[in-house]
N, C-alpha and C. Protein backbone atom coordinates (compact mmCIF):
# COMPACT_ATOMS: atom_id res chain seq x y z
N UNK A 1 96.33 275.27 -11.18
CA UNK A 1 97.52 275.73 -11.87
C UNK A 1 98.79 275.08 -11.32
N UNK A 2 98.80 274.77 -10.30
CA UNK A 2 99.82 274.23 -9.46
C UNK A 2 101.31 275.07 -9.71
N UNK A 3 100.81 276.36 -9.18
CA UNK A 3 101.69 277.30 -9.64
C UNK A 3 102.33 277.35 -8.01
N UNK A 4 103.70 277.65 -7.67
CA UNK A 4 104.40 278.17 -6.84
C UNK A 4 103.45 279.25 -5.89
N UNK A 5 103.61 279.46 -4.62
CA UNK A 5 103.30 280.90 -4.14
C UNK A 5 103.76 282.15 -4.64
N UNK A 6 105.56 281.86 -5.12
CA UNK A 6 106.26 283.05 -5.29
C UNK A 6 105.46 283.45 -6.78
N UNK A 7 105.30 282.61 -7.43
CA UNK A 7 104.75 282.26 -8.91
C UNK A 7 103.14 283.20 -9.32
N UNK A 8 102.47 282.88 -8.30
CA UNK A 8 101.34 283.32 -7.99
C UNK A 8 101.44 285.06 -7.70
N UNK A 9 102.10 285.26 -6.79
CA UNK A 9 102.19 286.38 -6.45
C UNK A 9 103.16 287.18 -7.78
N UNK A 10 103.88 286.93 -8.13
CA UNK A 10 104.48 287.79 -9.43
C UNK A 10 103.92 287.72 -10.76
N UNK A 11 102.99 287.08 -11.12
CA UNK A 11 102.33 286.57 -12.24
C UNK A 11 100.72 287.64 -11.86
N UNK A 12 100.44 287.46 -10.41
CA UNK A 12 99.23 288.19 -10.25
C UNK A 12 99.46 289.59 -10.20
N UNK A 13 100.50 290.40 -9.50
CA UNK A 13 100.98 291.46 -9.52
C UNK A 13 101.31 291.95 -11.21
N UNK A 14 101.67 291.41 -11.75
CA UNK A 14 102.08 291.89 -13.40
C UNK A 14 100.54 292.07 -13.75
N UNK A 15 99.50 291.41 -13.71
CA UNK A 15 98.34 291.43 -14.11
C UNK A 15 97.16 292.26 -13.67
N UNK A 16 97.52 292.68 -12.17
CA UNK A 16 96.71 294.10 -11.57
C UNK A 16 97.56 294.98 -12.27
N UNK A 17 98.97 295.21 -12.46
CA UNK A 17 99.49 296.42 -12.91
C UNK A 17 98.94 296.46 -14.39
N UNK A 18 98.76 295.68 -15.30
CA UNK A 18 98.13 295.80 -16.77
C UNK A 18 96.21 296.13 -16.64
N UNK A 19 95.97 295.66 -15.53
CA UNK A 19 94.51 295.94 -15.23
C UNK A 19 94.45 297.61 -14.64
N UNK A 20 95.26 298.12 -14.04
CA UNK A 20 94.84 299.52 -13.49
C UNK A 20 95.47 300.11 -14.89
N UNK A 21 96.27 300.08 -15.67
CA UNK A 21 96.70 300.08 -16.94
C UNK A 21 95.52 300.73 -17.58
N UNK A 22 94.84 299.93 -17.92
CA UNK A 22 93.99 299.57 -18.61
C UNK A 22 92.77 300.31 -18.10
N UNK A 23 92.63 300.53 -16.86
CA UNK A 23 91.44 301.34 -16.40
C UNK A 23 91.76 302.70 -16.83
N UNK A 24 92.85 303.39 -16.62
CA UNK A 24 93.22 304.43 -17.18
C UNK A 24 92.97 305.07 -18.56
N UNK A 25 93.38 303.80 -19.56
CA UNK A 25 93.43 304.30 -20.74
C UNK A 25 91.70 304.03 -21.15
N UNK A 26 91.04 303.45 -20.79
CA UNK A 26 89.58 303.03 -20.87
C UNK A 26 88.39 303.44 -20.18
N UNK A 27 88.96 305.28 -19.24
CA UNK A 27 88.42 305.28 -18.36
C UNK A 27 87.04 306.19 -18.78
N UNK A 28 87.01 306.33 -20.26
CA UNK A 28 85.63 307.21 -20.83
C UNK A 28 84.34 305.89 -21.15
N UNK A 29 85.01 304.74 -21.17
CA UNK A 29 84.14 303.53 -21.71
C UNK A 29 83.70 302.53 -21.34
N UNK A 30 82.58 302.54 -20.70
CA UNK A 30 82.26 301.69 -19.95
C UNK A 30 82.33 300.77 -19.94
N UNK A 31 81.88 299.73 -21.26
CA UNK A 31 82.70 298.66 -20.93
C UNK A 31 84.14 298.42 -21.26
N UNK A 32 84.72 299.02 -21.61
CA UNK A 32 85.92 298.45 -21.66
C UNK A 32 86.51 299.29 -20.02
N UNK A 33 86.00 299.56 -18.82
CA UNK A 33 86.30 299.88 -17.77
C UNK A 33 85.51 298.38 -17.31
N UNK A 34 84.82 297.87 -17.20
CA UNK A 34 84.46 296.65 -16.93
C UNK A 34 85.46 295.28 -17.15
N UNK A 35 85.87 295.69 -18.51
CA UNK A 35 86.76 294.26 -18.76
C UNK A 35 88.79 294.66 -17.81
N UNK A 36 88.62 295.76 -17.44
CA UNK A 36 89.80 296.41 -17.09
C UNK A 36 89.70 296.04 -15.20
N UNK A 37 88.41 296.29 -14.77
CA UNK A 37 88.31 295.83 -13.92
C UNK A 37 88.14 293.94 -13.43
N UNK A 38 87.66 293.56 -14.68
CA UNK A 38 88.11 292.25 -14.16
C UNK A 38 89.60 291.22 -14.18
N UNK A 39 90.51 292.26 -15.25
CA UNK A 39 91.89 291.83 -15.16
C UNK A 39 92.39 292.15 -13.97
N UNK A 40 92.04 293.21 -13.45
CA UNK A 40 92.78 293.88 -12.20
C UNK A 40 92.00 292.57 -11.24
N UNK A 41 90.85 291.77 -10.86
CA UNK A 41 90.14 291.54 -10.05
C UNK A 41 90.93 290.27 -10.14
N UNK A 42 91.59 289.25 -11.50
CA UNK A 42 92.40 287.99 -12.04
C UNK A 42 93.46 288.12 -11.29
N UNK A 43 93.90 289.35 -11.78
CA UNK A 43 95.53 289.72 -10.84
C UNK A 43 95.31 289.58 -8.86
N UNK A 44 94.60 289.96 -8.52
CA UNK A 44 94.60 289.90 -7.02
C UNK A 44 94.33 288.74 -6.58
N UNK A 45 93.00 287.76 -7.78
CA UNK A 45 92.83 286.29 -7.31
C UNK A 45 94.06 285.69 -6.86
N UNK A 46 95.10 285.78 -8.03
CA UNK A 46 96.41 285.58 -8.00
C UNK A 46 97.28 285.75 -6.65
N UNK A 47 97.29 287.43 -6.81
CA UNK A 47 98.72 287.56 -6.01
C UNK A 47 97.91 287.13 -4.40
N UNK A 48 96.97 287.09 -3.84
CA UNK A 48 96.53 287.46 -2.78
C UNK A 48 96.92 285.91 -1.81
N UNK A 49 96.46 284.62 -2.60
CA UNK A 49 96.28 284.07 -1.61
C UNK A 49 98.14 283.15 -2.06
N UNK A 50 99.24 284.01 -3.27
CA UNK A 50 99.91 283.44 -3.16
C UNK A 50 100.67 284.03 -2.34
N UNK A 51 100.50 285.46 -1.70
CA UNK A 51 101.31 286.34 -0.33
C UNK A 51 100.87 285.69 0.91
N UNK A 52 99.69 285.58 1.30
CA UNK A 52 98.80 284.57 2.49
C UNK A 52 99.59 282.98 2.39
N UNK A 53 100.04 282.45 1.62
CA UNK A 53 100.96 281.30 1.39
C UNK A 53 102.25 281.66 1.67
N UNK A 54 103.23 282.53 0.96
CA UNK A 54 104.36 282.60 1.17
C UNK A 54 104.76 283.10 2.19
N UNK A 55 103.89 283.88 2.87
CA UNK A 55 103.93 284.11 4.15
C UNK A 55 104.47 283.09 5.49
N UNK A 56 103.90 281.89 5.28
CA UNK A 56 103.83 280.79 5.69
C UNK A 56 105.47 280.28 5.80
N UNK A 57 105.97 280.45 4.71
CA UNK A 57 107.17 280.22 4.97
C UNK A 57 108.57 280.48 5.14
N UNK A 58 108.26 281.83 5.50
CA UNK A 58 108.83 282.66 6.17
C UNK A 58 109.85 282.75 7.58
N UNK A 59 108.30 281.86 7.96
CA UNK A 59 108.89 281.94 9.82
C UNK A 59 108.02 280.25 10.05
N UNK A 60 108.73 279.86 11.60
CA UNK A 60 108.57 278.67 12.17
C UNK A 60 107.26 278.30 12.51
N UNK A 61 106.71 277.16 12.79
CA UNK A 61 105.68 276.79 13.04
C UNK A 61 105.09 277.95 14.29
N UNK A 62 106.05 277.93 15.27
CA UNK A 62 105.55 278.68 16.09
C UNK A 62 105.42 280.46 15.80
N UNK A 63 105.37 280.89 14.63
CA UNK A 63 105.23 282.14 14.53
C UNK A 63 104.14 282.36 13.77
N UNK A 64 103.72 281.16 13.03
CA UNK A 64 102.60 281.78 11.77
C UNK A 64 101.64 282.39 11.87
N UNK A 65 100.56 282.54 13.47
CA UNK A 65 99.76 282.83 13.86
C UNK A 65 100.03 284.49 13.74
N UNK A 66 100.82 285.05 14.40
CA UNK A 66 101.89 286.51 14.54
C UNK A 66 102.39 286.70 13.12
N UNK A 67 102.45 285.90 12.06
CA UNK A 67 102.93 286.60 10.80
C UNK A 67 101.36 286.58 10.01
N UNK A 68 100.56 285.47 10.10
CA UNK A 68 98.96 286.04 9.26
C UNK A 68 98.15 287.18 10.58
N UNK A 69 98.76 287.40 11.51
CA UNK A 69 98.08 288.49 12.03
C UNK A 69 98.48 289.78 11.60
N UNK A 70 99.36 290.10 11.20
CA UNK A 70 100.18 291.43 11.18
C UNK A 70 100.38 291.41 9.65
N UNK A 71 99.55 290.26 8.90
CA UNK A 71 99.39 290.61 7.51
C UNK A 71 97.73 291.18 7.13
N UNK A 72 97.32 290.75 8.02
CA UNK A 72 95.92 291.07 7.74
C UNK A 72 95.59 292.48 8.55
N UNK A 73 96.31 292.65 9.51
CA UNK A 73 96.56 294.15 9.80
C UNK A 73 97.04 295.14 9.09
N UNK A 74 98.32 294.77 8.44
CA UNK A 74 98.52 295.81 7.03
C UNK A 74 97.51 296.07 6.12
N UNK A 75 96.34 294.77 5.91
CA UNK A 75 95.57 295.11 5.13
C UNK A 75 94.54 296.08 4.93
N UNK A 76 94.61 295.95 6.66
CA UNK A 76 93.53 296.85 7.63
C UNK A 76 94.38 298.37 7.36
N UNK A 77 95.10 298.21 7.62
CA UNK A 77 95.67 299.84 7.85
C UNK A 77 95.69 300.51 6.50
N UNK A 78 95.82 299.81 4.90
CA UNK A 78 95.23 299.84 3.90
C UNK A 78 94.25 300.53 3.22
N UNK A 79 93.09 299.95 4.26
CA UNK A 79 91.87 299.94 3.94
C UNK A 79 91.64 301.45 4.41
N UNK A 80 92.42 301.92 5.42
CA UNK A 80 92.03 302.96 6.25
C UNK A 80 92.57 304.71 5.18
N UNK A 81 93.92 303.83 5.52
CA UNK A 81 94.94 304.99 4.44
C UNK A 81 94.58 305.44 2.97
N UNK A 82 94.78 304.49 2.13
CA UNK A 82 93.78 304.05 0.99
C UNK A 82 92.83 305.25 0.48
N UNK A 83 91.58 305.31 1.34
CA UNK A 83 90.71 305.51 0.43
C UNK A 83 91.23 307.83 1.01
N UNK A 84 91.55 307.43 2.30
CA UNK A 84 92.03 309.18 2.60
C UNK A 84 92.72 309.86 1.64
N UNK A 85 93.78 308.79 1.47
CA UNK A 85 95.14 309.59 0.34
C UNK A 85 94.62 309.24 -1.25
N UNK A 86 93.69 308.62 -1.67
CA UNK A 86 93.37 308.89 -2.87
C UNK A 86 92.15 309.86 -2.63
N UNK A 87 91.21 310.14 -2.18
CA UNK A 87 90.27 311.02 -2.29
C UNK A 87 91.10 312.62 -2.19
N UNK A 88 92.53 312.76 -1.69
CA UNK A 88 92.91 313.93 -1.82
C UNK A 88 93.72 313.99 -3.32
N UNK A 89 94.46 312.66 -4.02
CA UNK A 89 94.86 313.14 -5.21
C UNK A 89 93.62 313.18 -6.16
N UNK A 90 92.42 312.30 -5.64
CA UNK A 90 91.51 312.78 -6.95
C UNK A 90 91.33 313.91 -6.73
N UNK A 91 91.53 314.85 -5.84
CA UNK A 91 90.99 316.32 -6.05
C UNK A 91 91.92 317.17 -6.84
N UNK A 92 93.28 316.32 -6.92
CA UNK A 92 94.68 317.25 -7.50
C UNK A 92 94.56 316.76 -8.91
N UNK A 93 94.09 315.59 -9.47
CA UNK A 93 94.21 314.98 -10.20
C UNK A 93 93.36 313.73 -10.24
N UNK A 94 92.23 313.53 -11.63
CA UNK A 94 91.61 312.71 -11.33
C UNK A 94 92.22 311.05 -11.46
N UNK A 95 93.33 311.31 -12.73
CA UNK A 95 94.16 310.13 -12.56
C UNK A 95 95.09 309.48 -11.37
N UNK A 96 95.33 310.70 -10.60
CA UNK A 96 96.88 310.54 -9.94
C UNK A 96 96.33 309.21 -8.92
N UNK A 97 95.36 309.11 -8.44
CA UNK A 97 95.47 307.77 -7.50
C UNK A 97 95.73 306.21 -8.72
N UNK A 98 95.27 306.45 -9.79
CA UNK A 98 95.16 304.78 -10.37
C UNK A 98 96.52 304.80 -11.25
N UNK A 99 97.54 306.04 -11.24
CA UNK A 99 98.77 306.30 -11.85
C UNK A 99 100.04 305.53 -10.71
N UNK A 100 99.37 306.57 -9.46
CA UNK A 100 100.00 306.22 -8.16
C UNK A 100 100.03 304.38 -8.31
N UNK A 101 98.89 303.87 -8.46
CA UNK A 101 98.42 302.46 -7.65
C UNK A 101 99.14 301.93 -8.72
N UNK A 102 99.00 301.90 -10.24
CA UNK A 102 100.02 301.46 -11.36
C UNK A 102 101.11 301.46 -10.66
N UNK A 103 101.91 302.24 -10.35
CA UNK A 103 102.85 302.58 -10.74
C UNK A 103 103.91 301.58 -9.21
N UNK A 104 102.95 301.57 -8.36
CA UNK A 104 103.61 301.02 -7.16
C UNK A 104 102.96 299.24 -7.54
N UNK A 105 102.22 299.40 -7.90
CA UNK A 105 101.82 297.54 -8.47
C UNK A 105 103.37 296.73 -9.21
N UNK A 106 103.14 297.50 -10.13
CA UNK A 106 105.08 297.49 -11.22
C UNK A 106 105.65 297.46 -10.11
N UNK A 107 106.27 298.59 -9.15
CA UNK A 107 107.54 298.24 -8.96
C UNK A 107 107.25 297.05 -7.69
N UNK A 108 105.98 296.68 -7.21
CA UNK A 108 105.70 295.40 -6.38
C UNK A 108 106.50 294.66 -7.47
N UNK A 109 105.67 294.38 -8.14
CA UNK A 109 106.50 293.35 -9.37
C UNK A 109 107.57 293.35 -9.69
N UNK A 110 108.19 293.85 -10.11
CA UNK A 110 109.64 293.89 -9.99
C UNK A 110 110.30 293.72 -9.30
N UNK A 111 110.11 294.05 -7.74
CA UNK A 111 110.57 293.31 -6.30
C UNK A 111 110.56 291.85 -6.23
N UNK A 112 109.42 291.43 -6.63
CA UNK A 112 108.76 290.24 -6.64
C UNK A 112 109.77 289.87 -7.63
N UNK A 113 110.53 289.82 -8.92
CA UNK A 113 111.40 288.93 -9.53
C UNK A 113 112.34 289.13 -9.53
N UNK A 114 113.04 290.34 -8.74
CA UNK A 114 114.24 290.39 -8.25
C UNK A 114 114.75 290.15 -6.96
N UNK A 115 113.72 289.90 -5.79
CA UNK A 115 114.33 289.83 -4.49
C UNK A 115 114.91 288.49 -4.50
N UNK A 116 115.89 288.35 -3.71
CA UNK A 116 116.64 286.78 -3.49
C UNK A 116 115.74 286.28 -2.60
N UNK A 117 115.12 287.14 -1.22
CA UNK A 117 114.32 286.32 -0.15
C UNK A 117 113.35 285.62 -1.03
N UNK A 118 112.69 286.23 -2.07
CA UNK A 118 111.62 285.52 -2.70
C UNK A 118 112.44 283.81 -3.88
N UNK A 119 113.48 284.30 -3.84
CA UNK A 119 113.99 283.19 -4.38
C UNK A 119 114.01 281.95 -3.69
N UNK A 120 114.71 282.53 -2.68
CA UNK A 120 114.25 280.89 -1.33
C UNK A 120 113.26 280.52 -0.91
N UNK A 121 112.53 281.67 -1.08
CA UNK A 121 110.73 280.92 -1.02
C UNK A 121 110.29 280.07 -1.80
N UNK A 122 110.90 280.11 -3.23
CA UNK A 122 110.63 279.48 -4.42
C UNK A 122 110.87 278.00 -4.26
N UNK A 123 111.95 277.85 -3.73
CA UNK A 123 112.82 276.56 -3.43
C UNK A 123 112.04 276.02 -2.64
N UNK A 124 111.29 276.68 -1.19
CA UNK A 124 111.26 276.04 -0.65
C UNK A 124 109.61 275.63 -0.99
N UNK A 125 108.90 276.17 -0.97
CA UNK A 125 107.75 275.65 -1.10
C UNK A 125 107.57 274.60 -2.59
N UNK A 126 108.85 274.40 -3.18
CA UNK A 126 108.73 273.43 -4.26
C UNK A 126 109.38 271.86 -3.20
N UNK A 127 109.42 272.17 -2.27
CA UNK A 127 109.90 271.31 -1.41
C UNK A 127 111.40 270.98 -1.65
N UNK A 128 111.90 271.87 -2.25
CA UNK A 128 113.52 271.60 -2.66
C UNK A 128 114.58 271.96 -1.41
């Protein structure tokens, strides 16, 4: 695609938020919970390895090691939090975790085309 990092990551984020979307409204039908899950699965191809990139240029040669460590630790802490705090809204609500996860995907996205830091990322990894 020879798409930008910043590009990647806001293009993939719009596309998990239409994929958990979509799991919601599709969530009696199996397959159409299948095709909902593979938009959501397009969207992360996306945003994932264009955050693991933009990351990169962020900080100096000598920091990158300390910025993909403490990204892959958030991921970790994620993984942990994640599945605790949705197993208590599925008990309040069977939607409220994939409403929750919508709903914070969007406003990722929207961060993602309004922040200025992400603007200079844009620049720079176009080598401008």
């Amino acid at each position: 695609l020879r798409w930008t990092p910043v590009t990647l990551m806001r293009v993939g984020l719009i596309v998990m938020a239409i994929g958990m979307c979509l799991l919601l409204m599709t969530f009696h039908q199996e397959l159409l919970i299948y095709l909902a899950v593979v938009v959501f699965g397009a969207g992360y191809s996306l945003t994932y390895p264009g955050f693991q990139t933009a990351i990169t240029f962020t900080v100096d040669e000598t920091e990158q090691g300390a910025v993909a460590g403490m990204a892959a630790g958030a991921g970790a802490v994620a993984f942990i939090i994640g599945p605790v705090l949705g197993t208590l809204m599925y008990g309040y609500m069977w939607e409220s975790p994939y409403i929750l996860s919508a709903v914070l995907l969007a406003g990722t996205a929207v961060f993602a085309y309004v922040s200025p830091r992400l603007k200079t990322l844009r620049r720079v990894s176009k080598g401008l």
